[in-house]
Protein backbone atom coordinates (compact mmCIF):
# COMPACT_ATOMS: atom_id res chain seq x y z
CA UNK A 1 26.29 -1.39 13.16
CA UNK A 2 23.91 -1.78 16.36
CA UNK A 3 23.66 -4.29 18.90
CA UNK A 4 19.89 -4.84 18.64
CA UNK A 5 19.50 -7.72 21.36
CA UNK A 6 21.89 -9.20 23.28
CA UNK A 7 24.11 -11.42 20.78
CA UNK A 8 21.98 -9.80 17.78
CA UNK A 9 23.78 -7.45 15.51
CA UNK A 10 22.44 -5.70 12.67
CA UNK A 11 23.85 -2.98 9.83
CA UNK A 12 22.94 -1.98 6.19
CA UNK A 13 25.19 -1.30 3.33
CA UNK A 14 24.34 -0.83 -0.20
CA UNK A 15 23.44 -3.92 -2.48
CA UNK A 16 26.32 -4.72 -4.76
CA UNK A 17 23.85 -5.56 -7.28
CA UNK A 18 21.57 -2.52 -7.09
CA UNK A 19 20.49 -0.43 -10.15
CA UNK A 20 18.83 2.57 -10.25
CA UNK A 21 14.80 2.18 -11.00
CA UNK A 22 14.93 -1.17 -8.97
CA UNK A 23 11.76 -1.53 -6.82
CA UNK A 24 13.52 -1.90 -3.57
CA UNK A 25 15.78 -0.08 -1.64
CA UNK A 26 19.87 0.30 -2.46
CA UNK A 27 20.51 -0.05 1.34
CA UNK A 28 19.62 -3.44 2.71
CA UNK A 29 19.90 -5.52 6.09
CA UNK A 30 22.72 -7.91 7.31
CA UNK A 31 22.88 -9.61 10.85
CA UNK A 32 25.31 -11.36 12.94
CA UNK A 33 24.06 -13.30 15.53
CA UNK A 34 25.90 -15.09 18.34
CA UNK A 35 24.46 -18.12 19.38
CA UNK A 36 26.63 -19.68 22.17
CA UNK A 37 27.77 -21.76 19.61
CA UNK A 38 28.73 -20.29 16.94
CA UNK A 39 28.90 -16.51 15.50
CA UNK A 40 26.59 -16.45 12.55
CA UNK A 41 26.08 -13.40 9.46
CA UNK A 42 23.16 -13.94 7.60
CA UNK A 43 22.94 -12.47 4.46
CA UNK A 44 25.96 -10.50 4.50
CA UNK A 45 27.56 -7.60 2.69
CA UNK A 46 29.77 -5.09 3.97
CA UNK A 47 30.79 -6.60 7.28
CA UNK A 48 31.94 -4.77 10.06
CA UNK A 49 35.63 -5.56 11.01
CA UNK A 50 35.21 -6.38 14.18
CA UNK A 51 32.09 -8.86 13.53
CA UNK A 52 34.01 -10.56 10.45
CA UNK A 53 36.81 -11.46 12.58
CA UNK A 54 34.18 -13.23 15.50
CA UNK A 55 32.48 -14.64 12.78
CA UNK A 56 32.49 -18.57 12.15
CA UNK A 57 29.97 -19.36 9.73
CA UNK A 58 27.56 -17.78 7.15
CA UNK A 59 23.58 -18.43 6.60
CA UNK A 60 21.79 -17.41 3.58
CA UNK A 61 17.63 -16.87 3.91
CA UNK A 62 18.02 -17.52 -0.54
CA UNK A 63 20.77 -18.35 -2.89
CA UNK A 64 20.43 -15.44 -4.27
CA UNK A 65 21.73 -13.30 -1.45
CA UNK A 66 25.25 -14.79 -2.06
CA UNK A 67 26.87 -10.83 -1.34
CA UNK A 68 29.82 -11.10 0.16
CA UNK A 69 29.71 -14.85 1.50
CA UNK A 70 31.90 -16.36 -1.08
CA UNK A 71 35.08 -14.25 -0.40
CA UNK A 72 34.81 -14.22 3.57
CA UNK A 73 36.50 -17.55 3.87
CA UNK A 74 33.65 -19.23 6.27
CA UNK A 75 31.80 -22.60 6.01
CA UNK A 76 28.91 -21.84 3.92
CA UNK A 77 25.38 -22.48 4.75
CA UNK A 78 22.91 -21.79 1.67
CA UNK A 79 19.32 -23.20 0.56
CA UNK A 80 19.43 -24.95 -2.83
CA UNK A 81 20.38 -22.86 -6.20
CA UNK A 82 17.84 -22.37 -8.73
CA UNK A 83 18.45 -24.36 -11.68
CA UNK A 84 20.13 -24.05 -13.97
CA UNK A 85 22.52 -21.98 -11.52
CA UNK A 86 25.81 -21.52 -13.84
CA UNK A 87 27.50 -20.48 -10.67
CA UNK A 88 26.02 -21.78 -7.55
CA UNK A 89 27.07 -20.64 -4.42
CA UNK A 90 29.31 -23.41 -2.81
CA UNK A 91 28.01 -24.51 0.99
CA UNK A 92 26.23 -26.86 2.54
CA UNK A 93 23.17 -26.90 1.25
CA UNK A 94 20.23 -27.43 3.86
CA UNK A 95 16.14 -27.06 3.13
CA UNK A 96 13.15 -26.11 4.69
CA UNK A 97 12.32 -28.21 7.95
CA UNK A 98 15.67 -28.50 8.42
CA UNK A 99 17.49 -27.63 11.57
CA UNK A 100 21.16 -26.77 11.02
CA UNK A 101 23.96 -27.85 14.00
CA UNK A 102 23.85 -24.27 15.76
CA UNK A 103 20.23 -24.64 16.58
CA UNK A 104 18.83 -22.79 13.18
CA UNK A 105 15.70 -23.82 11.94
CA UNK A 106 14.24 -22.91 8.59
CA UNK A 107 11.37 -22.62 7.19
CA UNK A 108 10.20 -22.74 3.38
CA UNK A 109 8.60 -19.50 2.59
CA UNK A 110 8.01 -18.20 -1.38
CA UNK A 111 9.61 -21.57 -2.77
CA UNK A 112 11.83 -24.60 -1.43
CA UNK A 113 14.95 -22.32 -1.97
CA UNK A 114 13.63 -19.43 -0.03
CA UNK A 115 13.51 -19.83 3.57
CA UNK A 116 12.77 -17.56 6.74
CA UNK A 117 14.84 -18.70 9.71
CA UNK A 118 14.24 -19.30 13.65
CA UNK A 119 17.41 -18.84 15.81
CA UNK A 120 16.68 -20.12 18.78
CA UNK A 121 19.38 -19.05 21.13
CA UNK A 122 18.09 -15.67 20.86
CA UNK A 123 14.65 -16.13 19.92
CA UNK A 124 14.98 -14.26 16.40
CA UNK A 125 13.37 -14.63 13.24
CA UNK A 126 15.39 -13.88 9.97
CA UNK A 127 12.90 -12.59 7.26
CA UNK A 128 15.27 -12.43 4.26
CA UNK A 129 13.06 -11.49 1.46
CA UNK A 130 9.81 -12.83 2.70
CA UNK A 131 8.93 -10.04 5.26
CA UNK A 132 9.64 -6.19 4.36
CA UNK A 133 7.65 -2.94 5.42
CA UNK A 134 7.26 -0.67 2.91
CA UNK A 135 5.76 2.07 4.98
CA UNK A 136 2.42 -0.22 6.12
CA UNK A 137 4.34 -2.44 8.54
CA UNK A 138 5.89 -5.89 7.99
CA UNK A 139 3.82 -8.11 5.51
CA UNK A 140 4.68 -11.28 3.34
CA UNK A 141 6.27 -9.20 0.35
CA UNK A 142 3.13 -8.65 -1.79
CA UNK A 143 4.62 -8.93 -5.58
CA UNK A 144 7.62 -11.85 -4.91
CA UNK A 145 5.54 -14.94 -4.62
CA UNK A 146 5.77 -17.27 -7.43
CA UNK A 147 3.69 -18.01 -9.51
CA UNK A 148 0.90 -20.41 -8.01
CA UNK A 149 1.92 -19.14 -4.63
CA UNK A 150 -0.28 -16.73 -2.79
CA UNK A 151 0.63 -15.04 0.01
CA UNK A 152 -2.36 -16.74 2.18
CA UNK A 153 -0.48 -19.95 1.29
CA UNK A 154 3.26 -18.45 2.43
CA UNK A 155 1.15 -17.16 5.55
CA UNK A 156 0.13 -20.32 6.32
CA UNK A 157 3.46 -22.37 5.82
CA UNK A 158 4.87 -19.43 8.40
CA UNK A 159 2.24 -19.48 11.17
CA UNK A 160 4.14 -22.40 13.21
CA UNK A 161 6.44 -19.39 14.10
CA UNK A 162 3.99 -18.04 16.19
CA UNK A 163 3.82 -21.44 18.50
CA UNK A 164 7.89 -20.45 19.00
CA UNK A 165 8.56 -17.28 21.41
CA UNK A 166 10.14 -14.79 19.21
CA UNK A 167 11.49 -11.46 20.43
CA UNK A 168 12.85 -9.72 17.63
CA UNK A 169 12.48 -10.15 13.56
CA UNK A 170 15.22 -9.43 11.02
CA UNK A 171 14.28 -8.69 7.64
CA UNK A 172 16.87 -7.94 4.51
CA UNK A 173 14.55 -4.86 3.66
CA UNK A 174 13.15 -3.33 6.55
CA UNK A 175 14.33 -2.29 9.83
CA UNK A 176 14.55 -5.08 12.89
CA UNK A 177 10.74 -5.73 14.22
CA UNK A 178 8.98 -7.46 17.57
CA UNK A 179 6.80 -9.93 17.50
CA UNK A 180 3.67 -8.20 17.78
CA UNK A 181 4.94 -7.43 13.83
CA UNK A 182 5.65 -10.90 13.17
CA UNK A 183 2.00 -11.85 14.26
CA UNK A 184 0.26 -9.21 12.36
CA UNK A 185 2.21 -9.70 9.95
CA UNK A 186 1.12 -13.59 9.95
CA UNK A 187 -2.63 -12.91 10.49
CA UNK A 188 -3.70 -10.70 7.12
């Protein structure tokens, strides 16, 4: 675990779901984030001790990166599950254009229940799965948009991000990035 910004934490553990032959990496991305009003993990697995016990709520980017949320005993705060979700994760459930009470605001990215997020107490981006570098730099994933949804058209529901002043950008799989990433990024 690193302090990457001031109130910005970030570690990577392995994904509990992770098989070998998957197309991403086993090791993935978790943040805490402090935001004067609240201590916030995003996406997390594997907590560190001393950030689970600050802790007062968890954000998911996407349902899917439940993790460890369920059995960390916080107020859950998760986009919508995808139907017909046998086991949805439990939380209050909160969309894109939404802003939630700690001054979150999210934006839809690949679909309605996959959102990038704008903290802006500390002027951070959380990527989830939307943004990853695979070697080339950050870039909308290439093969995870739906089908019917380019990534021109994800680009373009994420350029209002550049009108915000963003320091630092936390993807689940890729290392933390500036905003000169974000904005290249943003402009292929």
């Amino acid at each position: 675990m690193r302090e990457i910004a001031t109130g910005v934490w970030h570690w990577k553990a392995p994904h509990p779901e992770w098989q070998a032959g998957q197309t991403w990496d086993r090791m993935v991305s978790s943040y805490c984030v402090d935001t004067g009003d609240a201590v916030l993990l995003f996406d997390p697995v594997d907590v560190p001790a001393e950030l689970r016990q600050r802790a007062t709520a968890v954000v998911l980017t996407c349902p899917w990166h439940r993790r460890d949320a369920p059995e960390l005993g916080l107020p859950i705060h998760v986009p919508p599950p995808d139907p017909p979700d046998p086991d949805p994760v439990r939380g209050a459930v909160f969309r894109g254009g939404d802003t939630l009470p700690f001054g979150v605001r999210a934006f839809e990215a690949f679909e309605p229940n996959d959102l990038v997020l704008y903290v802006e107490s500390r002027r951070a981006v959380v990527a989830g799965d939307t943004l990853i570098d695979r070697g080339d730099g950050l870039e909308v994933h290439p093969e995870w948009p739906g089908p019917g949804v380019a990534p021109e058209k994800v680009i373009d529901r994420l350029r209002p991000l550049l009108d915000l002043p963003v320091d630092v950008v936390l993807p689940t799989h890729a290392d933390t990035a500036d905003r000169a990433a974000l904005e290249r990024a943003l402009s292929r």
